[in-house]
N, C-alpha and C. Protein backbone atom coordinates (compact mmCIF):
# COMPACT_ATOMS: atom_id res chain seq x y z
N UNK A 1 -77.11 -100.05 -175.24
CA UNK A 1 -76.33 -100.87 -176.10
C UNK A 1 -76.32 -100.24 -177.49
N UNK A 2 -75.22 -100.31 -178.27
CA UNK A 2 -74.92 -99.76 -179.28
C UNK A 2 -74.30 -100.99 -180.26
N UNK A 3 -75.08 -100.43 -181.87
CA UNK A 3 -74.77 -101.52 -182.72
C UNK A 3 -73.10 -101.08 -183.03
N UNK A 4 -72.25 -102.34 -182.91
CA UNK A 4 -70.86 -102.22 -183.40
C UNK A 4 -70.74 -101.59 -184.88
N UNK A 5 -69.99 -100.36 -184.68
CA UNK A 5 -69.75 -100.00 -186.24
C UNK A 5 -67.74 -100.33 -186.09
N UNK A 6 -68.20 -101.15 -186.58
CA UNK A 6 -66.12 -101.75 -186.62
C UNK A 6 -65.57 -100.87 -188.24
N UNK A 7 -65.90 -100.27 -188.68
CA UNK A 7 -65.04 -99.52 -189.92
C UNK A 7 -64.94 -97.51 -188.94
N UNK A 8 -65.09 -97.77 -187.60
CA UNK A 8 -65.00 -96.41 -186.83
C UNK A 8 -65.37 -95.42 -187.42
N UNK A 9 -65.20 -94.00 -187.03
CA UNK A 9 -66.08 -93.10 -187.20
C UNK A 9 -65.95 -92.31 -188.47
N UNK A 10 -66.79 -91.53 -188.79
CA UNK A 10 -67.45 -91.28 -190.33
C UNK A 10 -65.92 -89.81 -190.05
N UNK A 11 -65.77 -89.26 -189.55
CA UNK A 11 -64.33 -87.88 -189.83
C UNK A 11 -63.51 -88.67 -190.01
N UNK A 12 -63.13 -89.74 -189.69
CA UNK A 12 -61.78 -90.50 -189.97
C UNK A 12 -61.75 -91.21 -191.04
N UNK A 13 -62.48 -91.18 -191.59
CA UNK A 13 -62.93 -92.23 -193.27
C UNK A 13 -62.75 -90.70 -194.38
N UNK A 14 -63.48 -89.42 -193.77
CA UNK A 14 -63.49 -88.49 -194.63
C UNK A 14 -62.24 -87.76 -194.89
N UNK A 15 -61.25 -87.96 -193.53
CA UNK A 15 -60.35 -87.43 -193.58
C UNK A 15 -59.27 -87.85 -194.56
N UNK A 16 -59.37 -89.54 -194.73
CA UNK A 16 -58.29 -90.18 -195.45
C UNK A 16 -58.88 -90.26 -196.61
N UNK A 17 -60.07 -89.89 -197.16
CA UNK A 17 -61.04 -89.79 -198.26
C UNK A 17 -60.32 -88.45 -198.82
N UNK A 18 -60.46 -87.32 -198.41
CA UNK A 18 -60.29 -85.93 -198.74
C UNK A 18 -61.84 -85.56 -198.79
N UNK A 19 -62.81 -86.22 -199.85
CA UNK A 19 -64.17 -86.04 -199.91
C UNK A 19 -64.73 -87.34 -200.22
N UNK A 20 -65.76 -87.22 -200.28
CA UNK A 20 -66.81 -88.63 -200.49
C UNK A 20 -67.69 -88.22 -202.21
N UNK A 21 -68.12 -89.05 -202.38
CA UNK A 21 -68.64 -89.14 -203.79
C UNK A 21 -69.90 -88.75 -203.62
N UNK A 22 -70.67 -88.09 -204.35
CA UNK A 22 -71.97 -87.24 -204.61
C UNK A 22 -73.20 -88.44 -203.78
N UNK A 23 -72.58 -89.60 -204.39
CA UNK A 23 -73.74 -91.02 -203.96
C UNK A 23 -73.45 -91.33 -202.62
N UNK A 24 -72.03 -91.55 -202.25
CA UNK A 24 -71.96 -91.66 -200.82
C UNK A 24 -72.28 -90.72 -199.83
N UNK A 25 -72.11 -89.24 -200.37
CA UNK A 25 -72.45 -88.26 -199.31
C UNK A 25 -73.53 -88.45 -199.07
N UNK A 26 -75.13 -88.48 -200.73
CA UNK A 26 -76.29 -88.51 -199.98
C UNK A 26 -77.21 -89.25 -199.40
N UNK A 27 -76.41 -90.77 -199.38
CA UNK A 27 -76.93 -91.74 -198.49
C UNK A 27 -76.05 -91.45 -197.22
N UNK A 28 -75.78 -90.65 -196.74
CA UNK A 28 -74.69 -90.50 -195.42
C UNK A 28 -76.03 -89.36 -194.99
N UNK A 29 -76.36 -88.51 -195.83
CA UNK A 29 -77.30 -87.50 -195.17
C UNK A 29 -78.31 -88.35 -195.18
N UNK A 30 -78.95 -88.97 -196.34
CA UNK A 30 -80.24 -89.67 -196.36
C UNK A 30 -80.60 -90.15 -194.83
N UNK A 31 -79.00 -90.95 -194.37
CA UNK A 31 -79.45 -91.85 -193.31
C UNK A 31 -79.36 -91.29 -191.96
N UNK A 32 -78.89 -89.50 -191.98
CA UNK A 32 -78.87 -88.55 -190.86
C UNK A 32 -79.76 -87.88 -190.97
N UNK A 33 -80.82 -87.84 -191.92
CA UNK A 33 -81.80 -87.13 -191.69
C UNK A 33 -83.41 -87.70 -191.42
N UNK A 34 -82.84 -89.45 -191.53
CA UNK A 34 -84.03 -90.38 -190.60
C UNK A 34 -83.76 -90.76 -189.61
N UNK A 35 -82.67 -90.20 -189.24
CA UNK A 35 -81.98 -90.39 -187.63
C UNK A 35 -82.82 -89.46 -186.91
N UNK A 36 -82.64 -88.42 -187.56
CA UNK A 36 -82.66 -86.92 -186.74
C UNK A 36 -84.65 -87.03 -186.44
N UNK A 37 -85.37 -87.12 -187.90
CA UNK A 37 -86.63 -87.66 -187.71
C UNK A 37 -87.16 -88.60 -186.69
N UNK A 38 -86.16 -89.30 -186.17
CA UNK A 38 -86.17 -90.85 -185.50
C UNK A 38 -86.28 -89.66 -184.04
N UNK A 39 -85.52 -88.72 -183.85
CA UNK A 39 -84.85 -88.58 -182.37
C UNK A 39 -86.25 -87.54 -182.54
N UNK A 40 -86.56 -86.64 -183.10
CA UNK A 40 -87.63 -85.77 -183.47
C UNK A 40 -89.09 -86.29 -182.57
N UNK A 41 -89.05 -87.51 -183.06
CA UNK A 41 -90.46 -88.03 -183.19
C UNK A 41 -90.38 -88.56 -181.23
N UNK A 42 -89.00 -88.93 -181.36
CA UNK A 42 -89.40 -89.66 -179.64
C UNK A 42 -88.98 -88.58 -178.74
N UNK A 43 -88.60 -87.32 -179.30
CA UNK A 43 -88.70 -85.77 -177.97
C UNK A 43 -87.35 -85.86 -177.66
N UNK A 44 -86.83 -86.12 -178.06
CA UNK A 44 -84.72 -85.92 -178.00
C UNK A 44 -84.90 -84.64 -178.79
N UNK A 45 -84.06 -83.83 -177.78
CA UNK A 45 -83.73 -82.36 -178.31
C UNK A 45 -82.85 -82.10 -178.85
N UNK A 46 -82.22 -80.99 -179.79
CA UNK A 46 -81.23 -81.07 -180.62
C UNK A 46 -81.05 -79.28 -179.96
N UNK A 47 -79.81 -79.20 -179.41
CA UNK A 47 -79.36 -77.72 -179.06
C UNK A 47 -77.94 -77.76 -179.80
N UNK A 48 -77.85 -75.89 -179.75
CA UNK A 48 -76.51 -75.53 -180.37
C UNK A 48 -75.64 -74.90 -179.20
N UNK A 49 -74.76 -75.72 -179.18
CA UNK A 49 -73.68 -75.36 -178.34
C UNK A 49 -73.45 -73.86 -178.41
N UNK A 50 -72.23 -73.63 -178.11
CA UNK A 50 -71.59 -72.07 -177.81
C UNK A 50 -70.74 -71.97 -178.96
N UNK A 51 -70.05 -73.43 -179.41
CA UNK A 51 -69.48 -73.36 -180.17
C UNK A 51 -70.11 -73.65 -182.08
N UNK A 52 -71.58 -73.32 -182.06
CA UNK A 52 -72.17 -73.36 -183.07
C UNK A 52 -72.32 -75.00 -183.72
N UNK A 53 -72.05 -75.57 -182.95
CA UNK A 53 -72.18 -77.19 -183.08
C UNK A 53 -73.27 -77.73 -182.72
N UNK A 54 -73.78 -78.64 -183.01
CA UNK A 54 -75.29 -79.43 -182.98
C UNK A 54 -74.90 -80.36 -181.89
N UNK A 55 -75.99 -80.41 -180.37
CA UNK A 55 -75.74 -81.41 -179.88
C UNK A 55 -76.86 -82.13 -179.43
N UNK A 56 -76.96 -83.28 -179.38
CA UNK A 56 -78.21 -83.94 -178.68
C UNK A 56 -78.40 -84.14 -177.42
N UNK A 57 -79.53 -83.92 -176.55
CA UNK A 57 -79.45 -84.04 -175.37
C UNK A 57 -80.56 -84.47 -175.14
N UNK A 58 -80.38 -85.43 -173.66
CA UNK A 58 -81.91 -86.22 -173.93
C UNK A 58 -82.07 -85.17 -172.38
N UNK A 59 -83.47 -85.11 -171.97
CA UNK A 59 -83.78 -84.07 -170.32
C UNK A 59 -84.26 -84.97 -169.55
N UNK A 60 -84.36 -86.59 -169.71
CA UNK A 60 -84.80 -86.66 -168.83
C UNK A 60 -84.23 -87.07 -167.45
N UNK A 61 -82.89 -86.39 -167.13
CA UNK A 61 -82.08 -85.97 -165.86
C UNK A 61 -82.69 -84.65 -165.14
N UNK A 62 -83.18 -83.78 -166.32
CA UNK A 62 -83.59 -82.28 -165.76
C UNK A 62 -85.00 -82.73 -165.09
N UNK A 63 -84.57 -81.99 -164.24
CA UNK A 63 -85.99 -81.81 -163.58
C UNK A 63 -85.89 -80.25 -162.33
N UNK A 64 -86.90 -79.56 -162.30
CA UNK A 64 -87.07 -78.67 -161.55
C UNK A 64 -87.30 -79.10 -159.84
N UNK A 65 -86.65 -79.19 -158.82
CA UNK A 65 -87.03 -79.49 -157.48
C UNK A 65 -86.31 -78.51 -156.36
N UNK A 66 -87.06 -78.02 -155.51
CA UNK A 66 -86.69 -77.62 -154.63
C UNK A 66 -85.78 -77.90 -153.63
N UNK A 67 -85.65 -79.02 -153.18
CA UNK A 67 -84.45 -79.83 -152.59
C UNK A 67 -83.02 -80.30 -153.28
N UNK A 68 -82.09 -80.60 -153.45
CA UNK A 68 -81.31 -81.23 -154.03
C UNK A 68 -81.43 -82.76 -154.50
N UNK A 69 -81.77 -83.03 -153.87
CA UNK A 69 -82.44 -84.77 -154.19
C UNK A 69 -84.08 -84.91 -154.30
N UNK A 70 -83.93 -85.95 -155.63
CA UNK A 70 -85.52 -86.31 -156.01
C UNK A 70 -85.36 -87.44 -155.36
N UNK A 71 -86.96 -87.81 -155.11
CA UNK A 71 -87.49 -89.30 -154.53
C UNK A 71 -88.12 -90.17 -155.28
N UNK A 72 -87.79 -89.84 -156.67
CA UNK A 72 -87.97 -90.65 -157.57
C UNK A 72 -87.17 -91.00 -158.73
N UNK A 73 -87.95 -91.87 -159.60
CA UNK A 73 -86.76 -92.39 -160.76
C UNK A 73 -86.06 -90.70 -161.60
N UNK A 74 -84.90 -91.04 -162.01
CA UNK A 74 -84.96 -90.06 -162.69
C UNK A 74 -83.87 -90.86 -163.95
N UNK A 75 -84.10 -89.74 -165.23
CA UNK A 75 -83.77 -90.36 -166.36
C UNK A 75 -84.40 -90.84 -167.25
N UNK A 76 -84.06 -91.66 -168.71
CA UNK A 76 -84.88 -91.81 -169.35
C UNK A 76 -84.97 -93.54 -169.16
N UNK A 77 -86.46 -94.33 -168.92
CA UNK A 77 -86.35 -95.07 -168.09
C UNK A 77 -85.60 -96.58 -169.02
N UNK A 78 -85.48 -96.39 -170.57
CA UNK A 78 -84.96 -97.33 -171.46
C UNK A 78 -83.37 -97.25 -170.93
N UNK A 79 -82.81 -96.20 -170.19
CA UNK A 79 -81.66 -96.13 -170.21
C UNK A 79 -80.69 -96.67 -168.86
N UNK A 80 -81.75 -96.61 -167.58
CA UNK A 80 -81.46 -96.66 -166.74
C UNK A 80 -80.95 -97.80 -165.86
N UNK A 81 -79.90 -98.09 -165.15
CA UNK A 81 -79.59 -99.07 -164.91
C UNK A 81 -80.18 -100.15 -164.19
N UNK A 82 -80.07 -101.56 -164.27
CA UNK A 82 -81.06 -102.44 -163.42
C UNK A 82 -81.35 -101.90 -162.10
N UNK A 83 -80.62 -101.53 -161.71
CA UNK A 83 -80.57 -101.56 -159.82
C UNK A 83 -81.24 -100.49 -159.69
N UNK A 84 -81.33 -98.96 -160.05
CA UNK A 84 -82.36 -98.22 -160.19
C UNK A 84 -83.78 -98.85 -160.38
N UNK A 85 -84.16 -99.36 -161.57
CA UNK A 85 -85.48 -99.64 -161.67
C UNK A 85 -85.96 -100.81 -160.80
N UNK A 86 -84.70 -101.64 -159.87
CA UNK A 86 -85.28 -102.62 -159.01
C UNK A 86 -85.76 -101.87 -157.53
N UNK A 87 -85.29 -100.71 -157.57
CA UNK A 87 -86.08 -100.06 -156.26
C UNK A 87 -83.98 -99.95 -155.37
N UNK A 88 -83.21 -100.45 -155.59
CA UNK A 88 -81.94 -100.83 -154.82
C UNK A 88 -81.58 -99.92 -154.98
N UNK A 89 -81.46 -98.29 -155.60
CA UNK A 89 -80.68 -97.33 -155.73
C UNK A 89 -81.79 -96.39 -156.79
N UNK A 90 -83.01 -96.10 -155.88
CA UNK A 90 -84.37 -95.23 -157.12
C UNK A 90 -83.53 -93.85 -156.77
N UNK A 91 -82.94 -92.84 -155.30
CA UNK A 91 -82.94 -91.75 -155.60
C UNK A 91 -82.00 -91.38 -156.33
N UNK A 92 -82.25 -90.01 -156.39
CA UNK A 92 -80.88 -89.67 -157.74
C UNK A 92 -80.32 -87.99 -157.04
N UNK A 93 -79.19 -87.74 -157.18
CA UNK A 93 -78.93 -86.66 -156.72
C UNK A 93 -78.71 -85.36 -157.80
């Protein structure tokens, strides 16, 4: 679940902005760089694409197995849907 941001996304405000004001930019970083601390601290990885872009990726889908299918949960388990964690659909392909 995600908190509603109803004024939509921060390129489309900058775009019709041209730029943002010295105060707004550095509470815009202020509050991306206790994000980034936030994702830091709970093991969310931050990789660079191909295209030199920052992306977040959480691993806990990766897993190393010899078979194609695990016999257990997989994912990160805050994320995962009811019916997985009720046992009704645990494998994962």
């Amino acid at each position: 679940m995600l908190e509603f941001a109803g004024l939509g996304e921060l390129y489309k405000h900058l775009s019709k902005a041209g730029r943002f004001s010295e105060r707004r930019s550095s509470s815009y970083i202020d509050q991306l760089s206790s994000a980034l601390l936030y994702l830091h601290r709970k093991h969310v990885n931050l990789r660079i694409s191909y295209w030199v872009s920052m992306v977040i990726g959480d691993f806990g889908w990766s897993v190393h197995a010899p078979g194609n299918r695990r016999l257990t949960l997989c994912g990160t388990l805050n994320y995962l849907p009811p019916e997985m964690v009720s046992g009704s659909r645990a494998l994962c392909d």
